[in-house]
PDB file of N, CA and C in Angstrom:
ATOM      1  N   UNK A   1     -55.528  28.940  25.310  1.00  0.00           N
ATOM      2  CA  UNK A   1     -55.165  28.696  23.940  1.00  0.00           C
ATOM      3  C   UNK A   1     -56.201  27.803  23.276  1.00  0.00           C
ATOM      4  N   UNK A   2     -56.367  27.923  22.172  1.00  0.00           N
ATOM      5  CA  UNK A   2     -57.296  27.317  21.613  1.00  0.00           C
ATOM      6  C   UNK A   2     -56.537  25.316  20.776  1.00  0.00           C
ATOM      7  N   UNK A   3     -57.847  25.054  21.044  1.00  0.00           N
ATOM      8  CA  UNK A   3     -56.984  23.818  20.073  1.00  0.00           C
ATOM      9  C   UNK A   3     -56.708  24.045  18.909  1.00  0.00           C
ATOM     10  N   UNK A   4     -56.795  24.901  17.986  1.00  0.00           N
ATOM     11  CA  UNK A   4     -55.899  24.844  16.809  1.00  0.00           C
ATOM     12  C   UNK A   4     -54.793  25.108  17.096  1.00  0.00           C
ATOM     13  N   UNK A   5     -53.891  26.292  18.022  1.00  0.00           N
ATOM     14  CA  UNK A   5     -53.388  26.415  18.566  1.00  0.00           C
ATOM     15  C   UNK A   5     -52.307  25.915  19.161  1.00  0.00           C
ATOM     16  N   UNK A   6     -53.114  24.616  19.863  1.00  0.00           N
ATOM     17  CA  UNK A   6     -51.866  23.691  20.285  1.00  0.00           C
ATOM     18  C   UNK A   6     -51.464  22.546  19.283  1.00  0.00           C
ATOM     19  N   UNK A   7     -51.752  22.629  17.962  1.00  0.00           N
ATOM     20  CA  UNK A   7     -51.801  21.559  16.790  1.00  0.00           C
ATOM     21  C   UNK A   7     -50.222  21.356  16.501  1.00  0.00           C
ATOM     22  N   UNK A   8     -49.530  22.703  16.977  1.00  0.00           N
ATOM     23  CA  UNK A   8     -48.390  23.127  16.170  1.00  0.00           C
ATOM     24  C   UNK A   8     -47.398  21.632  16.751  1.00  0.00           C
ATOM     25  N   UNK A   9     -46.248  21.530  16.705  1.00  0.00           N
ATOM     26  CA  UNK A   9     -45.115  20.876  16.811  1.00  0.00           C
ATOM     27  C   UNK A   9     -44.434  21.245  17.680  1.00  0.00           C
ATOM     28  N   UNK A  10     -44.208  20.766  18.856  1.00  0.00           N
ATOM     29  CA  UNK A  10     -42.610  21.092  20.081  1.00  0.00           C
ATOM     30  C   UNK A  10     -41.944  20.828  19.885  1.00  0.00           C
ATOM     31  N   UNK A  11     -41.039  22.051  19.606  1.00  0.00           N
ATOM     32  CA  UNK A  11     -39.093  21.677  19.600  1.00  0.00           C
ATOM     33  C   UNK A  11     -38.708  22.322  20.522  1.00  0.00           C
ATOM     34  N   UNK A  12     -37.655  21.507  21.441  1.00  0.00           N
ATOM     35  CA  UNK A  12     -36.876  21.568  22.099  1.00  0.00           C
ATOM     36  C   UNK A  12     -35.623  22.811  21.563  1.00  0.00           C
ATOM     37  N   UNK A  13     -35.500  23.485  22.523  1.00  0.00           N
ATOM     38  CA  UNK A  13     -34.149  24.461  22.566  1.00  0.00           C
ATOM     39  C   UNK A  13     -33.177  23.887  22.949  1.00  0.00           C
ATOM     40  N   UNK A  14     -32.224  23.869  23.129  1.00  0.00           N
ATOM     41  CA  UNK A  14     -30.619  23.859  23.507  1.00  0.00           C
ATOM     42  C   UNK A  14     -30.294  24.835  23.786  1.00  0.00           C
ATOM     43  N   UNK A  15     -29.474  25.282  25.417  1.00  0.00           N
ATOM     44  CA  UNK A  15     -28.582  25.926  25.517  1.00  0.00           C
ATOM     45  C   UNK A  15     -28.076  26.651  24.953  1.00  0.00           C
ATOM     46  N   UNK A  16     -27.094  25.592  24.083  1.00  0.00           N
ATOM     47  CA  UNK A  16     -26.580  26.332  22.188  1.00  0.00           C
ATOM     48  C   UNK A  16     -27.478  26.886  21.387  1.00  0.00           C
ATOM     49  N   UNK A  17     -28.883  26.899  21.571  1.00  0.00           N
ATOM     50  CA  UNK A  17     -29.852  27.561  20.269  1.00  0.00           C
ATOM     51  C   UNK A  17     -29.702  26.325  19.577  1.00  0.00           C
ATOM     52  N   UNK A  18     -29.917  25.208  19.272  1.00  0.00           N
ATOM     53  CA  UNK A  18     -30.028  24.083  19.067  1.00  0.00           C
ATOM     54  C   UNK A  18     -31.177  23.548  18.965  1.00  0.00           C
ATOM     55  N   UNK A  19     -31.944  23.231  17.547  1.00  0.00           N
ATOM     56  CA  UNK A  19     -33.510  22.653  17.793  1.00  0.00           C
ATOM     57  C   UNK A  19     -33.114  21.216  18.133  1.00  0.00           C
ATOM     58  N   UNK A  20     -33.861  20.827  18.505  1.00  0.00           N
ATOM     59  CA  UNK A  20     -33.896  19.154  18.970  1.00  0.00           C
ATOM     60  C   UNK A  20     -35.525  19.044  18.522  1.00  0.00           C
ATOM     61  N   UNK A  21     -36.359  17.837  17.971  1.00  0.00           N
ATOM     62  CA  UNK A  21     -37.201  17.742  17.919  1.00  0.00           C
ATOM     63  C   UNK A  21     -37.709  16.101  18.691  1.00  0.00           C
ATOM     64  N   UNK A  22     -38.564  16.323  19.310  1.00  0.00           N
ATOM     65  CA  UNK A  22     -39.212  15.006  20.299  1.00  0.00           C
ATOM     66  C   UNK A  22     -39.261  13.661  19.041  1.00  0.00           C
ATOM     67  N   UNK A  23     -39.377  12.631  20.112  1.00  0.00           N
ATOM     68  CA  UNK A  23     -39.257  11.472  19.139  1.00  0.00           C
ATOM     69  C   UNK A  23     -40.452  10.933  18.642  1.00  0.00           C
ATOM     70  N   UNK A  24     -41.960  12.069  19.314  1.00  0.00           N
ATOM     71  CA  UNK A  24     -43.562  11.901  18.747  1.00  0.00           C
ATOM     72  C   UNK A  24     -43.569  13.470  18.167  1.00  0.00           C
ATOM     73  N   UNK A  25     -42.673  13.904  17.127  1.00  0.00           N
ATOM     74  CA  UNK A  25     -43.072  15.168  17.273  1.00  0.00           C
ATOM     75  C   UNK A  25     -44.365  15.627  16.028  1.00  0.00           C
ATOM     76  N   UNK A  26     -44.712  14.572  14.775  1.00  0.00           N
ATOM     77  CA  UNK A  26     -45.252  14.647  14.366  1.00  0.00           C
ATOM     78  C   UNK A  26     -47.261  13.397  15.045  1.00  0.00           C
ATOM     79  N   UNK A  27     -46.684  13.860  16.186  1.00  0.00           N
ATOM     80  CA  UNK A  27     -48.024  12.402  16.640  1.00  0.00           C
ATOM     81  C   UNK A  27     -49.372  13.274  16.304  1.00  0.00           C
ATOM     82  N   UNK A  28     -49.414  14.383  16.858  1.00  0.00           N
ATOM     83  CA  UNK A  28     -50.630  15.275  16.476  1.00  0.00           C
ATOM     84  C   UNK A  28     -50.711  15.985  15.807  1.00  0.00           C
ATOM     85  N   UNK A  29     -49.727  16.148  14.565  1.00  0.00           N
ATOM     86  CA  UNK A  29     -49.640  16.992  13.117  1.00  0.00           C
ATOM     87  C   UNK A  29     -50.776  16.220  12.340  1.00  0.00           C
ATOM     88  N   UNK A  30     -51.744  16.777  11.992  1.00  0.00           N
ATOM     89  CA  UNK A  30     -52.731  16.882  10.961  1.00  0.00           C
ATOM     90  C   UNK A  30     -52.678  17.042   9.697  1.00  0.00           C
ATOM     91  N   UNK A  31     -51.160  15.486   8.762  1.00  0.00           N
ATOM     92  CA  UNK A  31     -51.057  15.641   7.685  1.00  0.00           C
ATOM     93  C   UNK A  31     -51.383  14.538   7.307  1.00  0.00           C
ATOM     94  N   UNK A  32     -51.552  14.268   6.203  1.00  0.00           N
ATOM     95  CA  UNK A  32     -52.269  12.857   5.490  1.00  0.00           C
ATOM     96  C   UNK A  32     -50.685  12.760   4.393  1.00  0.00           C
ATOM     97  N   UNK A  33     -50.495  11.268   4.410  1.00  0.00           N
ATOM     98  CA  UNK A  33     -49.761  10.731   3.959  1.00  0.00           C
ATOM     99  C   UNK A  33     -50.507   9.916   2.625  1.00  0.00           C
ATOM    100  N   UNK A  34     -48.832  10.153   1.367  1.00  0.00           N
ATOM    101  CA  UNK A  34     -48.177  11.134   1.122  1.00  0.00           C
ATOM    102  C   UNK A  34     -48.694  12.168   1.275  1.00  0.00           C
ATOM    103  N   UNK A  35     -48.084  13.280   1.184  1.00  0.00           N
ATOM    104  CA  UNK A  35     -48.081  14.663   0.885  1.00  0.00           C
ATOM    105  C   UNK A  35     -46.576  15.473   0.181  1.00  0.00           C
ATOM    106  N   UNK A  36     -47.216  16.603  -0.277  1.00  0.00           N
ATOM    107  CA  UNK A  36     -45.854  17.472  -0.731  1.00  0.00           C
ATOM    108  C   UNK A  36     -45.574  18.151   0.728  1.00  0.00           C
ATOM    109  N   UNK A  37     -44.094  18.062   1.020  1.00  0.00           N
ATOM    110  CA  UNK A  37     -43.391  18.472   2.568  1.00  0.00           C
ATOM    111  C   UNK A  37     -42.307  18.726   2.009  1.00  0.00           C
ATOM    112  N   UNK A  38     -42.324  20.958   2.202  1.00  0.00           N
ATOM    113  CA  UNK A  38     -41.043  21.549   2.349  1.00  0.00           C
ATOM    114  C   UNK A  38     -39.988  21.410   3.624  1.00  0.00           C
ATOM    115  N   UNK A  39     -39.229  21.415   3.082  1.00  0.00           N
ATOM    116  CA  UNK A  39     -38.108  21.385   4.731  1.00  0.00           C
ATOM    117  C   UNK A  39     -36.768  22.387   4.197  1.00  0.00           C
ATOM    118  N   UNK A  40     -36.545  22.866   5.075  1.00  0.00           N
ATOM    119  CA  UNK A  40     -35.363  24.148   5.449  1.00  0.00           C
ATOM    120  C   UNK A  40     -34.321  23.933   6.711  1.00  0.00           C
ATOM    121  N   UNK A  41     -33.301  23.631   6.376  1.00  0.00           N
ATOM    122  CA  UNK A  41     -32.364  23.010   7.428  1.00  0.00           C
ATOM    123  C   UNK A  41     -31.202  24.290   7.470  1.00  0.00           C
ATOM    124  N   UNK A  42     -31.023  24.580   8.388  1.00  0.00           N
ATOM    125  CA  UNK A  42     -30.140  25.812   8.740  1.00  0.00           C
ATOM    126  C   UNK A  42     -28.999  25.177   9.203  1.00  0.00           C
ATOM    127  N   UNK A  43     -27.590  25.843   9.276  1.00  0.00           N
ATOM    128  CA  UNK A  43     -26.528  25.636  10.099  1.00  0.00           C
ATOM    129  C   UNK A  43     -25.273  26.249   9.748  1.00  0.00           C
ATOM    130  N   UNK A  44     -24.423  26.298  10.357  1.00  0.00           N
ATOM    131  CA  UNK A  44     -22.823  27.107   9.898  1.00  0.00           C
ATOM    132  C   UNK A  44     -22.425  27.071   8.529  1.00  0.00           C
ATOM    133  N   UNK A  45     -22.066  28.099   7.945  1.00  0.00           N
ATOM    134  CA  UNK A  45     -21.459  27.782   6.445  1.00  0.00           C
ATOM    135  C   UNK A  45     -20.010  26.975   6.394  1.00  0.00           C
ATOM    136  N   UNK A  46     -20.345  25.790   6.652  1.00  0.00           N
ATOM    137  CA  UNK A  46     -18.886  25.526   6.388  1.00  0.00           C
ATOM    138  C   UNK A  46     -18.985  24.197   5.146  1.00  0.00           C
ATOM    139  N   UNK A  47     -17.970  23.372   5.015  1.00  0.00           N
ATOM    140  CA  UNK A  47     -17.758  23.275   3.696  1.00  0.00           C
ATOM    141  C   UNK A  47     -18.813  22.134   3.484  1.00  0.00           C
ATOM    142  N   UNK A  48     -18.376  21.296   4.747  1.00  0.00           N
ATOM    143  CA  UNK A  48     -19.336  19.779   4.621  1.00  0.00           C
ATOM    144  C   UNK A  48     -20.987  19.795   4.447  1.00  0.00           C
ATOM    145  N   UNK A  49     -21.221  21.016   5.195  1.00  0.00           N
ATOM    146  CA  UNK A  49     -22.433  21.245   5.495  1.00  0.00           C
ATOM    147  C   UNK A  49     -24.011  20.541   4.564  1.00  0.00           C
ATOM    148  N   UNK A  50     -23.494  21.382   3.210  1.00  0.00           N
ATOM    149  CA  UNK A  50     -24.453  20.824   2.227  1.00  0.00           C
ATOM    150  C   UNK A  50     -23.936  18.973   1.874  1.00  0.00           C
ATOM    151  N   UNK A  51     -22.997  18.652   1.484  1.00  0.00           N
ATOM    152  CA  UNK A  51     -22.945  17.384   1.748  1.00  0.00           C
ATOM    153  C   UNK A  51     -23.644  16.315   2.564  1.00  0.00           C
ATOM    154  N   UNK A  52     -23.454  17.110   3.850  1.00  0.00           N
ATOM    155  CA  UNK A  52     -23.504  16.397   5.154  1.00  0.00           C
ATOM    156  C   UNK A  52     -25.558  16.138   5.141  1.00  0.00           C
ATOM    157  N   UNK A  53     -25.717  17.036   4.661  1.00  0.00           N
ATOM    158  CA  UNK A  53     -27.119  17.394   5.304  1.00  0.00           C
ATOM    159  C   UNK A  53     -28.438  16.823   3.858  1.00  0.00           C
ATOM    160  N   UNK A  54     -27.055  16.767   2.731  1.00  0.00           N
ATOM    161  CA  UNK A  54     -27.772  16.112   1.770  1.00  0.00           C
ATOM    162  C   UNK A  54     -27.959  14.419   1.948  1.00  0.00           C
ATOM    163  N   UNK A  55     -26.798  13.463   2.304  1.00  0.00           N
ATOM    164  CA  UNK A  55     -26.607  12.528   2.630  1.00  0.00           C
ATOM    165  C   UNK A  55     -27.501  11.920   3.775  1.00  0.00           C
ATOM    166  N   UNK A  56     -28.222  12.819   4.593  1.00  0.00           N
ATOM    167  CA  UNK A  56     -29.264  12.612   5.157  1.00  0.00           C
ATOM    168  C   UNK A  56     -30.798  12.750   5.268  1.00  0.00           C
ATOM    169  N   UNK A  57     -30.477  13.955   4.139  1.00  0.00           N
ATOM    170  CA  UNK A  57     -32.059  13.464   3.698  1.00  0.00           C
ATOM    171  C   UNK A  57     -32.198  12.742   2.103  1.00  0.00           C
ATOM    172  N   UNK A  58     -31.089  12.096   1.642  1.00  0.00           N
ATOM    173  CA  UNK A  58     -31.262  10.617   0.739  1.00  0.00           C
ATOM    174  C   UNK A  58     -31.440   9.451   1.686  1.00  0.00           C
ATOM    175  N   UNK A  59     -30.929   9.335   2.709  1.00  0.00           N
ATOM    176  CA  UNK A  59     -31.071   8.340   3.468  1.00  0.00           C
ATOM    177  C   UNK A  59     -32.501   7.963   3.948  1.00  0.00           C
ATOM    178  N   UNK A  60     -33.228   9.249   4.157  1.00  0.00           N
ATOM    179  CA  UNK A  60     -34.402   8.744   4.558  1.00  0.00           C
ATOM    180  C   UNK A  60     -35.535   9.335   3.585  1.00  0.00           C
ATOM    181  N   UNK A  61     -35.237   9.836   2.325  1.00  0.00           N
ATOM    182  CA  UNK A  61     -35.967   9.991   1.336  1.00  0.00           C
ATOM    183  C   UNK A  61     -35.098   9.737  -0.023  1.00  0.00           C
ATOM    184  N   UNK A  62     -35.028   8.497  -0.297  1.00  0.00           N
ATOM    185  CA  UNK A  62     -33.878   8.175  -1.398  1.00  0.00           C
ATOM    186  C   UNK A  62     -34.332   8.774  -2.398  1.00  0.00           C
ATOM    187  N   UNK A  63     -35.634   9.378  -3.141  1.00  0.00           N
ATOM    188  CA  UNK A  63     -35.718   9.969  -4.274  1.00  0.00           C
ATOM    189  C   UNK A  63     -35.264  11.372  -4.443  1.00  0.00           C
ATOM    190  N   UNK A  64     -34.766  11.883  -3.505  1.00  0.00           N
ATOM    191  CA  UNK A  64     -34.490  13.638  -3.679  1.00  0.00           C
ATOM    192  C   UNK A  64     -33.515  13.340  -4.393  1.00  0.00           C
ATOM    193  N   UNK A  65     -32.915  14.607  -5.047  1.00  0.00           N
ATOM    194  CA  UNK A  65     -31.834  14.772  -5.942  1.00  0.00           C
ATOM    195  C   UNK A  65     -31.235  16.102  -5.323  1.00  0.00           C
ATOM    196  N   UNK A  66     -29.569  16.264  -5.780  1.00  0.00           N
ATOM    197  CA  UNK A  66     -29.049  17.465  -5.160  1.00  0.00           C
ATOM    198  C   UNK A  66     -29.441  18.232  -5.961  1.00  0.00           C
ATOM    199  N   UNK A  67     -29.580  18.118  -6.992  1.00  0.00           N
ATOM    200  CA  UNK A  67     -30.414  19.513  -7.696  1.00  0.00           C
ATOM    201  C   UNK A  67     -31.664  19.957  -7.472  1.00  0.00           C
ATOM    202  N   UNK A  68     -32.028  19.598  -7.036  1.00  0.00           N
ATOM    203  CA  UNK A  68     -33.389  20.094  -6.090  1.00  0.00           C
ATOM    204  C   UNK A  68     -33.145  21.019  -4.794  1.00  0.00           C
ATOM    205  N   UNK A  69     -31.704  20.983  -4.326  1.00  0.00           N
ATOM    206  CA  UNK A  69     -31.206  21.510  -3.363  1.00  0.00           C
ATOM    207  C   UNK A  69     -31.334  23.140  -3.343  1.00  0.00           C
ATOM    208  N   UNK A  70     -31.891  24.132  -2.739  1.00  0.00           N
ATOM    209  CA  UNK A  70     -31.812  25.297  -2.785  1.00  0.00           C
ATOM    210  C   UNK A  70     -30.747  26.126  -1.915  1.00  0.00           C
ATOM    211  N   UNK A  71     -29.863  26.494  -1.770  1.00  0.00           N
ATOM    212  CA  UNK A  71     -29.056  26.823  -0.772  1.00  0.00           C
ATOM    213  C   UNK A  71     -29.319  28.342  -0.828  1.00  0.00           C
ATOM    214  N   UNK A  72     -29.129  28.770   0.249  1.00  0.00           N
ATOM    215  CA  UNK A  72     -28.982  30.588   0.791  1.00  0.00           C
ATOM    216  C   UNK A  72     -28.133  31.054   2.170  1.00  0.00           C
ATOM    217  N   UNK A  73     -27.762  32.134   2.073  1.00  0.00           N
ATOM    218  CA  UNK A  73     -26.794  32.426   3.288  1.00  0.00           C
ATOM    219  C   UNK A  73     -27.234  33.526   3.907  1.00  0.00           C
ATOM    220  N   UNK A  74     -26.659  33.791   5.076  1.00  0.00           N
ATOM    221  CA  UNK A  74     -26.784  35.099   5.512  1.00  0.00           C
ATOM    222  C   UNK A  74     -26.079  35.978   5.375  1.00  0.00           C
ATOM    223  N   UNK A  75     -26.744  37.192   5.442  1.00  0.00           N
ATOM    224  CA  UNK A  75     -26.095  38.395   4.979  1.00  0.00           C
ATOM    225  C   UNK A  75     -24.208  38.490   5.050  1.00  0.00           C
ATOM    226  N   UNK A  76     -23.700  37.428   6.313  1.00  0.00           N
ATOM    227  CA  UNK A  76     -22.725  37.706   6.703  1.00  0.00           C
ATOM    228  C   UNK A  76     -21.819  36.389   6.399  1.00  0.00           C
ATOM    229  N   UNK A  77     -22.875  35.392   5.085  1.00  0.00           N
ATOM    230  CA  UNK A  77     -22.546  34.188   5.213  1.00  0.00           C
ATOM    231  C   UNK A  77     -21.489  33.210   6.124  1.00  0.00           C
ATOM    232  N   UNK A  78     -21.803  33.351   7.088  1.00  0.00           N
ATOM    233  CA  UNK A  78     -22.118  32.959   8.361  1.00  0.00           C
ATOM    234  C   UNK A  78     -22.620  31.732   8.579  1.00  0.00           C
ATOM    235  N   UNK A  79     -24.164  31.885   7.892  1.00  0.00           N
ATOM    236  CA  UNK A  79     -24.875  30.652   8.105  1.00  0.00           C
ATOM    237  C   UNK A  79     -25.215  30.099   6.722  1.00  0.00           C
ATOM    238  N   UNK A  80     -25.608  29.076   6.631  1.00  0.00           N
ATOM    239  CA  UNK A  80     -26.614  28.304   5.369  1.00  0.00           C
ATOM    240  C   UNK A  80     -27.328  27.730   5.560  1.00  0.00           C
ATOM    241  N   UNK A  81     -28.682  27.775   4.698  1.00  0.00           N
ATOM    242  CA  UNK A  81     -29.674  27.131   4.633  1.00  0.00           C
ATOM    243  C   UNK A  81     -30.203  26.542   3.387  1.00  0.00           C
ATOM    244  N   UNK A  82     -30.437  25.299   3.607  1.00  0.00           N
ATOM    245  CA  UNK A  82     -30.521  24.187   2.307  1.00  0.00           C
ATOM    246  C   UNK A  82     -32.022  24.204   2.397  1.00  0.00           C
ATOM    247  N   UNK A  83     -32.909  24.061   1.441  1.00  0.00           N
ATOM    248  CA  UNK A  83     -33.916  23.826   1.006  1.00  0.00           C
ATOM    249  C   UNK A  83     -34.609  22.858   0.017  1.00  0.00           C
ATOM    250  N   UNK A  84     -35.701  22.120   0.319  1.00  0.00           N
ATOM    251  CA  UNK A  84     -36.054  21.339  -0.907  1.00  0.00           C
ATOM    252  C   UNK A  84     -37.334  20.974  -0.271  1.00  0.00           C
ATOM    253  N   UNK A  85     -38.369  20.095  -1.680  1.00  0.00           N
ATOM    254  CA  UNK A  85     -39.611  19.777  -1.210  1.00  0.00           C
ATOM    255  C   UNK A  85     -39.696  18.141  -1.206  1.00  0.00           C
ATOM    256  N   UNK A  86     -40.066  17.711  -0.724  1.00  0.00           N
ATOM    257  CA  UNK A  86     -39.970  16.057  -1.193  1.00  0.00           C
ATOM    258  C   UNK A  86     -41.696  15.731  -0.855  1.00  0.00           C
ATOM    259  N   UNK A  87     -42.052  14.417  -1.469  1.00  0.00           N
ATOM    260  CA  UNK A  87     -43.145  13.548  -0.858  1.00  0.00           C
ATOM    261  C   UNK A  87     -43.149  12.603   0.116  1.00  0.00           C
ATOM    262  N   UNK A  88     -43.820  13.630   1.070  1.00  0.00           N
ATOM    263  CA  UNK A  88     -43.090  12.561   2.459  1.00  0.00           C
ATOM    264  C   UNK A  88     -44.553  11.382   2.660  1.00  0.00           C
ATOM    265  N   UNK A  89     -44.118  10.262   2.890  1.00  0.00           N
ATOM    266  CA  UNK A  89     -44.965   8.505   2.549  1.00  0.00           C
ATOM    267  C   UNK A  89     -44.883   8.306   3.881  1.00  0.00           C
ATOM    268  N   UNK A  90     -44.809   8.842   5.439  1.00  0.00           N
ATOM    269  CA  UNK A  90     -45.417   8.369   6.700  1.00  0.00           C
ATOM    270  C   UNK A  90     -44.972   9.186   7.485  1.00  0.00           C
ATOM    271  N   UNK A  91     -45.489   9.348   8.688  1.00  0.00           N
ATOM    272  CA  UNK A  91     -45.019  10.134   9.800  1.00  0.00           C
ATOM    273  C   UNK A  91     -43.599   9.771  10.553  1.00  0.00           C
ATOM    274  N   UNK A  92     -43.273   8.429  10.076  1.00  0.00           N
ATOM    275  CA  UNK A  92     -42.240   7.749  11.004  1.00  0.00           C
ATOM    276  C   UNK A  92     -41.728   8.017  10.395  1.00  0.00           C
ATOM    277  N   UNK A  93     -41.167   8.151   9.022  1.00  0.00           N
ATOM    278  CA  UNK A  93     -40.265   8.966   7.897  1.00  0.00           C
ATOM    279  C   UNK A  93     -40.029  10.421   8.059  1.00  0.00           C
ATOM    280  N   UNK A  94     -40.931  11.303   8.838  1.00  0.00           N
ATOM    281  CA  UNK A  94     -40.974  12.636   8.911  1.00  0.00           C
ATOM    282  C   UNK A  94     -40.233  12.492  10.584  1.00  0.00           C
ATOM    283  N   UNK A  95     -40.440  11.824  11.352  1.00  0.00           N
ATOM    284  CA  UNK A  95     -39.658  11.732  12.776  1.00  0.00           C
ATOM    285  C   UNK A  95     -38.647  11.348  12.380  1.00  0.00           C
ATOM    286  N   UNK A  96     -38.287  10.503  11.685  1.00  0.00           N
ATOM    287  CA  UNK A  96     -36.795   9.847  11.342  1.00  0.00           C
ATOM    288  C   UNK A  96     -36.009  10.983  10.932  1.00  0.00           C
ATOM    289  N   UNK A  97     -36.369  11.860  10.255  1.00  0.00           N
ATOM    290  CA  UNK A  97     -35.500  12.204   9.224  1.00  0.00           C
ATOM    291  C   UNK A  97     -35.558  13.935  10.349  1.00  0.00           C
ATOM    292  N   UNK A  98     -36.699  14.497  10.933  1.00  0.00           N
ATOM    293  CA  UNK A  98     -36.105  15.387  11.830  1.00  0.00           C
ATOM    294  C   UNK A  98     -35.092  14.755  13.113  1.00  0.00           C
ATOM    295  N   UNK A  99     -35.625  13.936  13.477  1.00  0.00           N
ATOM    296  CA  UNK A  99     -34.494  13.408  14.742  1.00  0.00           C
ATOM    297  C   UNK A  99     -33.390  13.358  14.166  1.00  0.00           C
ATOM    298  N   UNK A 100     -32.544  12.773  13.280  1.00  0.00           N
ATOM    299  CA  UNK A 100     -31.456  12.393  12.421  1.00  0.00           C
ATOM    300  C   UNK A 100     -30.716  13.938  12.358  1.00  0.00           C
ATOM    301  N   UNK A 101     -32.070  14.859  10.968  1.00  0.00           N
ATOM    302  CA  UNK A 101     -31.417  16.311  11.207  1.00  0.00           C
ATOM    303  C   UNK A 101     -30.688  17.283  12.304  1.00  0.00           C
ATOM    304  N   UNK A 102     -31.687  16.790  13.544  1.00  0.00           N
ATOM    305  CA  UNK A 102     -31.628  18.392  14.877  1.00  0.00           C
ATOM    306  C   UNK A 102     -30.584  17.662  15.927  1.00  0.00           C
ATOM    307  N   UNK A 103     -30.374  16.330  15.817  1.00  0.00           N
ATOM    308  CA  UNK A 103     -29.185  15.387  16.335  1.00  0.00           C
ATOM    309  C   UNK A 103     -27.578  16.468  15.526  1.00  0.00           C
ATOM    310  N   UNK A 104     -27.681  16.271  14.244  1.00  0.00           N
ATOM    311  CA  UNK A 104     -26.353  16.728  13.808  1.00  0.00           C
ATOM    312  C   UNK A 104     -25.950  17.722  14.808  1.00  0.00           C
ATOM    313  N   UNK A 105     -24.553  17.815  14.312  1.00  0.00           N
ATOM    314  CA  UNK A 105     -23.557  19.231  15.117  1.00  0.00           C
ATOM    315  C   UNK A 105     -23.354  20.118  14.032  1.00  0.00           C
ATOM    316  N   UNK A 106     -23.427  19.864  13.149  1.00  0.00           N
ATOM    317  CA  UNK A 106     -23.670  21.349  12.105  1.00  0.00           C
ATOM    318  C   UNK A 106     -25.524  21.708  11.863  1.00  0.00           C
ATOM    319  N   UNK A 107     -26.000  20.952  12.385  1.00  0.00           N
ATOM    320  CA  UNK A 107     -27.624  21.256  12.099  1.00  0.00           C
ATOM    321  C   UNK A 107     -27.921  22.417  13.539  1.00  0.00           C
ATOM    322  N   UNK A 108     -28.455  23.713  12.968  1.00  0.00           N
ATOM    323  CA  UNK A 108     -28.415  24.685  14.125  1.00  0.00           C
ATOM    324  C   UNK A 108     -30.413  25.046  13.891  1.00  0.00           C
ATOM    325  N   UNK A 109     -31.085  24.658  12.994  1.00  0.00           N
ATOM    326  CA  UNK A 109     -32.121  24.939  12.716  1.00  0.00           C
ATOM    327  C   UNK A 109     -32.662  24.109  11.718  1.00  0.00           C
ATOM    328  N   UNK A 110     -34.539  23.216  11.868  1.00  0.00           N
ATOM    329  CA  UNK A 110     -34.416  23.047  10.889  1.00  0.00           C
ATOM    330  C   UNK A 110     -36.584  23.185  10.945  1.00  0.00           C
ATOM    331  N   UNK A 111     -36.349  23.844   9.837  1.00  0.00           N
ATOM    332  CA  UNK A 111     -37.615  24.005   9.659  1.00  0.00           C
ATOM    333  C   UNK A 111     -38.909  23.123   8.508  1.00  0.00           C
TER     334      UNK A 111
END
């Protein structure tokens, strides 16, 4: 494999299909702080979900707004996926806030 190659990010699987992300998972990501950083958080459609998942990324990015929130389902809405872009200001802010995410029990994916 080449080193660009291995630049990418390791997440952990679960059993359950469960991302988990390492607690260095941004150590060798090649982003310069700030930057504009999309994120896509997947998980069961159920009611709390967008609540739940908004309340955590104000916590570790207090400027987002829920209207910035993009939500989508699957065909069988089944699942949901929340979307938004924020300016992420350090890497320890970008570990915080995936560890926090792929920890939840309604968080089944988060990209």
């Amino acid at each position: 494999m080449t080193d660009e190659l291995n630049k990418g990010i390791n997440i952990e699987v679960d059993e359950d299909n469960t991302t988990r992300v390492p607690r260095d998972a941004f150590k060798d990501a090649e982003l310069q702080f700030p930057c504009d950083f999309p994120i896509s958080v997947m998980g069961l459609n159920v009611p709390e979900f967008e609540k739940t998942i908004f309340d955590i990324l104000k916590k570790h990015v207090p400027e987002v707004e829920r209207k910035n929130l993009r939500t989508a389902y699957s065909a069988n809405k089944k699942y949901c996926s929340l979307k938004t872009r924020f300016t992420a200001q350090s890497r320890e802010q970008m570990d915080e806030l995936y560890r926090e995410l792929t920890a939840h029990k309604l968080v089944k994916w988060v990209l």
